[in-house]
C-alpha atoms as a PDB file:
ATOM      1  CA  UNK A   1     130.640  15.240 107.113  1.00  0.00           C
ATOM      2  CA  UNK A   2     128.944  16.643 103.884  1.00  0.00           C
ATOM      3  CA  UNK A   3     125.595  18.290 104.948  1.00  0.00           C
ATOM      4  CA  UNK A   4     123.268  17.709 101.775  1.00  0.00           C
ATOM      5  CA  UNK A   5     121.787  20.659 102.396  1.00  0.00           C
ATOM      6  CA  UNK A   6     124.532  22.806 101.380  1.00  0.00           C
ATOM      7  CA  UNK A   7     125.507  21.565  97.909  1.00  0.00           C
ATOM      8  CA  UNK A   8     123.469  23.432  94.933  1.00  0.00           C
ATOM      9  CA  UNK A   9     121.045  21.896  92.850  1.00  0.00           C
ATOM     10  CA  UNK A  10     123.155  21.405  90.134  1.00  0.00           C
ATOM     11  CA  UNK A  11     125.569  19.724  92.352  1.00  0.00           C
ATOM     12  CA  UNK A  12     123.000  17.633  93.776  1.00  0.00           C
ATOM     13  CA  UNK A  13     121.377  16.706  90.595  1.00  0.00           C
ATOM     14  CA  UNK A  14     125.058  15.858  88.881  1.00  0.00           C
ATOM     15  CA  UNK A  15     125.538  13.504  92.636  1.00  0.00           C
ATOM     16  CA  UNK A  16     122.660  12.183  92.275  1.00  0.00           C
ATOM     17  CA  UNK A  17     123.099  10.725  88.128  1.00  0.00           C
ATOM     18  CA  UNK A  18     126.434   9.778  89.243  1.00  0.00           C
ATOM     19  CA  UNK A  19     124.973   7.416  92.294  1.00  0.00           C
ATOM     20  CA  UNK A  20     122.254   6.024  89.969  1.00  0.00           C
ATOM     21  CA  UNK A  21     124.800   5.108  87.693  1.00  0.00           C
ATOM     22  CA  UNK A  22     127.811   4.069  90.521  1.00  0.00           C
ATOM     23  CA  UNK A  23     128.635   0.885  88.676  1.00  0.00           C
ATOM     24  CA  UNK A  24     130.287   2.848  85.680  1.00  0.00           C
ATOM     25  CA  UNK A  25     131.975   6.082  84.875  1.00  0.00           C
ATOM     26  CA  UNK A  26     129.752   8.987  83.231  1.00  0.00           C
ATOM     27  CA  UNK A  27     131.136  10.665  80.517  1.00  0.00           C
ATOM     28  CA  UNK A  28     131.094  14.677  81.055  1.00  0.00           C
ATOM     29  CA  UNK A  29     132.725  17.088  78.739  1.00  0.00           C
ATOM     30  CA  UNK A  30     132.425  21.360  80.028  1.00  0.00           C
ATOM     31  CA  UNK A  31     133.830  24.611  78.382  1.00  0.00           C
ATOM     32  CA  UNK A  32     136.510  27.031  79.233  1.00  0.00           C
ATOM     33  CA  UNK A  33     137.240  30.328  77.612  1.00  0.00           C
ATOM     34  CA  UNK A  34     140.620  30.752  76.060  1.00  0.00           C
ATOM     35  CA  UNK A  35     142.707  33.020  78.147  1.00  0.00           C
ATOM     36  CA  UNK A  36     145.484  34.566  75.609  1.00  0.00           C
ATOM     37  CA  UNK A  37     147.484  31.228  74.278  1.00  0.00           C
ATOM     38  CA  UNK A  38     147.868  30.148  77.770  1.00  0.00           C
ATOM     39  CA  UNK A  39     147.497  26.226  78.294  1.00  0.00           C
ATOM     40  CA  UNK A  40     144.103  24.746  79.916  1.00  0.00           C
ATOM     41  CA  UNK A  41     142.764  25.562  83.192  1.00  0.00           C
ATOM     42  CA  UNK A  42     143.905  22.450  85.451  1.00  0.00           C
ATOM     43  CA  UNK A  43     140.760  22.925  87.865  1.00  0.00           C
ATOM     44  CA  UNK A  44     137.401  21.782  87.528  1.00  0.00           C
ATOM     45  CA  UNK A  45     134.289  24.153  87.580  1.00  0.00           C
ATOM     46  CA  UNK A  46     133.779  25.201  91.309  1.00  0.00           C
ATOM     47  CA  UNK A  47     131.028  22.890  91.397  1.00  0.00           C
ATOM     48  CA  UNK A  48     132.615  19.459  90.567  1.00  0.00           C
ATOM     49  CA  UNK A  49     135.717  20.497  92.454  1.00  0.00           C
ATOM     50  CA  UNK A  50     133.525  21.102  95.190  1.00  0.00           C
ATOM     51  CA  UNK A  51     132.069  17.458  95.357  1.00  0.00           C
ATOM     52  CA  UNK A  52     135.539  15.927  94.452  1.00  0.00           C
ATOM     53  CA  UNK A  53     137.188  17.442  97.421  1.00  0.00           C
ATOM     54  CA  UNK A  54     134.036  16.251  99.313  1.00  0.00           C
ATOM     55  CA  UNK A  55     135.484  12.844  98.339  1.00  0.00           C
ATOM     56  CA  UNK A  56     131.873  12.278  97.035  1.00  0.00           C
ATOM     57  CA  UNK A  57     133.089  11.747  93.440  1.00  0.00           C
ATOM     58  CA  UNK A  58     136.085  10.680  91.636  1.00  0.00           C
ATOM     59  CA  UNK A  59     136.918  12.422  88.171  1.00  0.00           C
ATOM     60  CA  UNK A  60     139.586  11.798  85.629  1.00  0.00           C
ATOM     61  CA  UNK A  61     140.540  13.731  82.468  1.00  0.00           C
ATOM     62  CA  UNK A  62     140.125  12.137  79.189  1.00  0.00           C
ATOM     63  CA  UNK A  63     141.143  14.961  76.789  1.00  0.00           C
ATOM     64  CA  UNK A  64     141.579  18.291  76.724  1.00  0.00           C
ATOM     65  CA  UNK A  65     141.174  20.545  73.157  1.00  0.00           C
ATOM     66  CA  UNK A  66     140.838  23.916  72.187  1.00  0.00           C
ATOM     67  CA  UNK A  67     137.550  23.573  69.573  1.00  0.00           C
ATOM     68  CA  UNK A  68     134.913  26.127  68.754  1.00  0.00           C
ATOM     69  CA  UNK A  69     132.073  26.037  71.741  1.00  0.00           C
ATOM     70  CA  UNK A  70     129.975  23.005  71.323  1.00  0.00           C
ATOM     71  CA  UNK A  71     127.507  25.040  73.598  1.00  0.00           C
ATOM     72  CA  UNK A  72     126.994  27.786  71.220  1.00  0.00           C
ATOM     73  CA  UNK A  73     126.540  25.534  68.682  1.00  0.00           C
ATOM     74  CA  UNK A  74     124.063  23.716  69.639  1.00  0.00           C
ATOM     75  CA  UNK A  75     122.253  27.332  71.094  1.00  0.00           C
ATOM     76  CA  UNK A  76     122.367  28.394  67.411  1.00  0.00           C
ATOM     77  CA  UNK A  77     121.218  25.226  65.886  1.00  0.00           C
ATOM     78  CA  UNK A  78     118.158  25.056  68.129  1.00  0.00           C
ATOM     79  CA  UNK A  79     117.447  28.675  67.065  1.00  0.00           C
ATOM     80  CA  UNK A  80     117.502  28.059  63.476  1.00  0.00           C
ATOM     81  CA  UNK A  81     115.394  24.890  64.013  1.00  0.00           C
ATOM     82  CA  UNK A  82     112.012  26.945  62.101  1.00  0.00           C
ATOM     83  CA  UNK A  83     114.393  28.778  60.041  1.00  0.00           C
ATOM     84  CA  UNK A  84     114.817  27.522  56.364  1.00  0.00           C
ATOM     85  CA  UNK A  85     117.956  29.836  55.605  1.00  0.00           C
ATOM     86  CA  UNK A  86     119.419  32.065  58.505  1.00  0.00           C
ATOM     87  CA  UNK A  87     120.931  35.573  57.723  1.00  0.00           C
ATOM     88  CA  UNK A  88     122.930  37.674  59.371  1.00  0.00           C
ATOM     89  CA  UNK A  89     120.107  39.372  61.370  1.00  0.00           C
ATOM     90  CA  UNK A  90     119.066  36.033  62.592  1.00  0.00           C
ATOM     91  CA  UNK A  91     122.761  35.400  63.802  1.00  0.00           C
ATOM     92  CA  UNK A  92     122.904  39.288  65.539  1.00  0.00           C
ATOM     93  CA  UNK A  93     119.076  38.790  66.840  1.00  0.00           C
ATOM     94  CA  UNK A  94     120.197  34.850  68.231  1.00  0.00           C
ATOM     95  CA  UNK A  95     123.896  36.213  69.181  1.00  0.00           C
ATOM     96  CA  UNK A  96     121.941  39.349  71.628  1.00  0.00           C
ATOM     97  CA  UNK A  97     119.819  36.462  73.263  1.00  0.00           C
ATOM     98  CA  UNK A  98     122.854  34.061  73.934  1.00  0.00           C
ATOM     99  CA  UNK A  99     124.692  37.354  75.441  1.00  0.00           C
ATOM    100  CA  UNK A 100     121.754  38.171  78.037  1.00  0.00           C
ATOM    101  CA  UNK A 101     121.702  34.238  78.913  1.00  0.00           C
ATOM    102  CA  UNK A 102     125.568  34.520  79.482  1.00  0.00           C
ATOM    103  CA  UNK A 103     125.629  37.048  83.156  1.00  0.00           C
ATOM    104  CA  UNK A 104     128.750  38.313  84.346  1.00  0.00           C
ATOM    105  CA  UNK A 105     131.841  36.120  85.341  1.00  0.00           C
ATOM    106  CA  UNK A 106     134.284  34.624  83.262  1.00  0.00           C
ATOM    107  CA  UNK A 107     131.603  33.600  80.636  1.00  0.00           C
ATOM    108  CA  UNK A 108     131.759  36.880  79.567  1.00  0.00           C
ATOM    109  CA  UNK A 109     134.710  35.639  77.374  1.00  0.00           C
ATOM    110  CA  UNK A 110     132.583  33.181  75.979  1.00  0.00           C
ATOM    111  CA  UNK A 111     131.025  35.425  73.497  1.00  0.00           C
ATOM    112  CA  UNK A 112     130.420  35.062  70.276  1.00  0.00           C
ATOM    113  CA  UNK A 113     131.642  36.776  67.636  1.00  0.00           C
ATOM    114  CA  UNK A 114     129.452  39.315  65.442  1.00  0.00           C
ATOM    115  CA  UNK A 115     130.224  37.455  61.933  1.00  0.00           C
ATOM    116  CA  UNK A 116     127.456  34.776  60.947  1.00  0.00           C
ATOM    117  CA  UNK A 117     128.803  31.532  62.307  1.00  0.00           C
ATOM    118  CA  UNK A 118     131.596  33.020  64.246  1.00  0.00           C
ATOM    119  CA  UNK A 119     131.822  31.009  67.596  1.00  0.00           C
ATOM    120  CA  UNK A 120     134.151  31.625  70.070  1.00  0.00           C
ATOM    121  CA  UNK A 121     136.951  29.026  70.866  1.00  0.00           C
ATOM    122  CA  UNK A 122     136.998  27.438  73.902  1.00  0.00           C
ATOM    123  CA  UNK A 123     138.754  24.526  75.580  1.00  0.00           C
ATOM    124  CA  UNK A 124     136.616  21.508  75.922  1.00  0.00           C
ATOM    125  CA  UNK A 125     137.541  18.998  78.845  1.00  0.00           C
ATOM    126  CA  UNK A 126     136.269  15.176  78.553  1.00  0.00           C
ATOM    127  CA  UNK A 127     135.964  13.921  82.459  1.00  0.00           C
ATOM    128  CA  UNK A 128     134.557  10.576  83.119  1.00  0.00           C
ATOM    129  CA  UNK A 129     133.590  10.726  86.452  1.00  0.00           C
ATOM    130  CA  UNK A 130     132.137   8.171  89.322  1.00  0.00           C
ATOM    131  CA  UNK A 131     129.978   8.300  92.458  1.00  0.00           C
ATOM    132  CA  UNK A 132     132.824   7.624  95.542  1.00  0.00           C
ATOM    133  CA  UNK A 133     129.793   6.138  98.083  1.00  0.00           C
ATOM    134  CA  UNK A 134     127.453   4.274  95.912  1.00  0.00           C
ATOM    135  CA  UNK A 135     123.786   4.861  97.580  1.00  0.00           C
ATOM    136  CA  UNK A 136     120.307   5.635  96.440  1.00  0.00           C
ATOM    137  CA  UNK A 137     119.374   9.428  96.453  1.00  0.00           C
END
């Protein structure tokens, strides 16, 4: 048996949208560096893994492609939200700040690049995923 307790708050916050919502799948898309030209990781993030071998969710793979990061993009757009026309010290100024955000761990190979507009590739993974034990939280 699953002790609530012990599941993160991200893992209980993802349970709990996926219970509110138990009558239909939730579309969820996440980011994985590029490792050399190898293919795809086949594993979740440690944290949806987690709760799938917890049998508290179901997930199932909708696509898989290798696209710049979605994640950085948006980072940089939100950035240049006051900023009529961004340079190249905005972009090294914005790319320092998205670095210190990153930590250590495989993000680390999520950086991105030092040209203006240069994001880093990444393989995005569409999951729709649904609550296994529908129940309020």
């Amino acid at each position: 048996m699953t002790h609530i307790p012990s599941l993160t708050h991200q893992q209980l916050e993802l349970l709990r949208i996926a219970k509110k919502h138990s009558v239909e799948e939730l579309q969820l898309s996440y980011e994985f560096p590029v490792v050399g030209r190898s293919e795809p990781p086949i594993d979740h993030p440690p944290f949806i893994q987690e709760l799938i071998d917890l049998h508290l969710i179901q997930a199932r793979e909708i696509e898989t492609s290798m696209l710049a990061s979605e994640f950085q993009q948006s980072s940089w757009t939100e950035f240049c939200e006051d900023l009529d026309y961004p340079t190249q010290a905005d972009w090294d100024r914005w790319r320092r700040g998205f670095i210190t955000q990153l930590g250590e761990g495989f993000e680390q190979l999520m950086i991105p690049g030092r040209e203006f507009g240069q994001f880093t590739k990444v393989w995005i993974r569409e999951i729709r995923l649904q609550a296994t034990q529908p129940s309020s939280l």
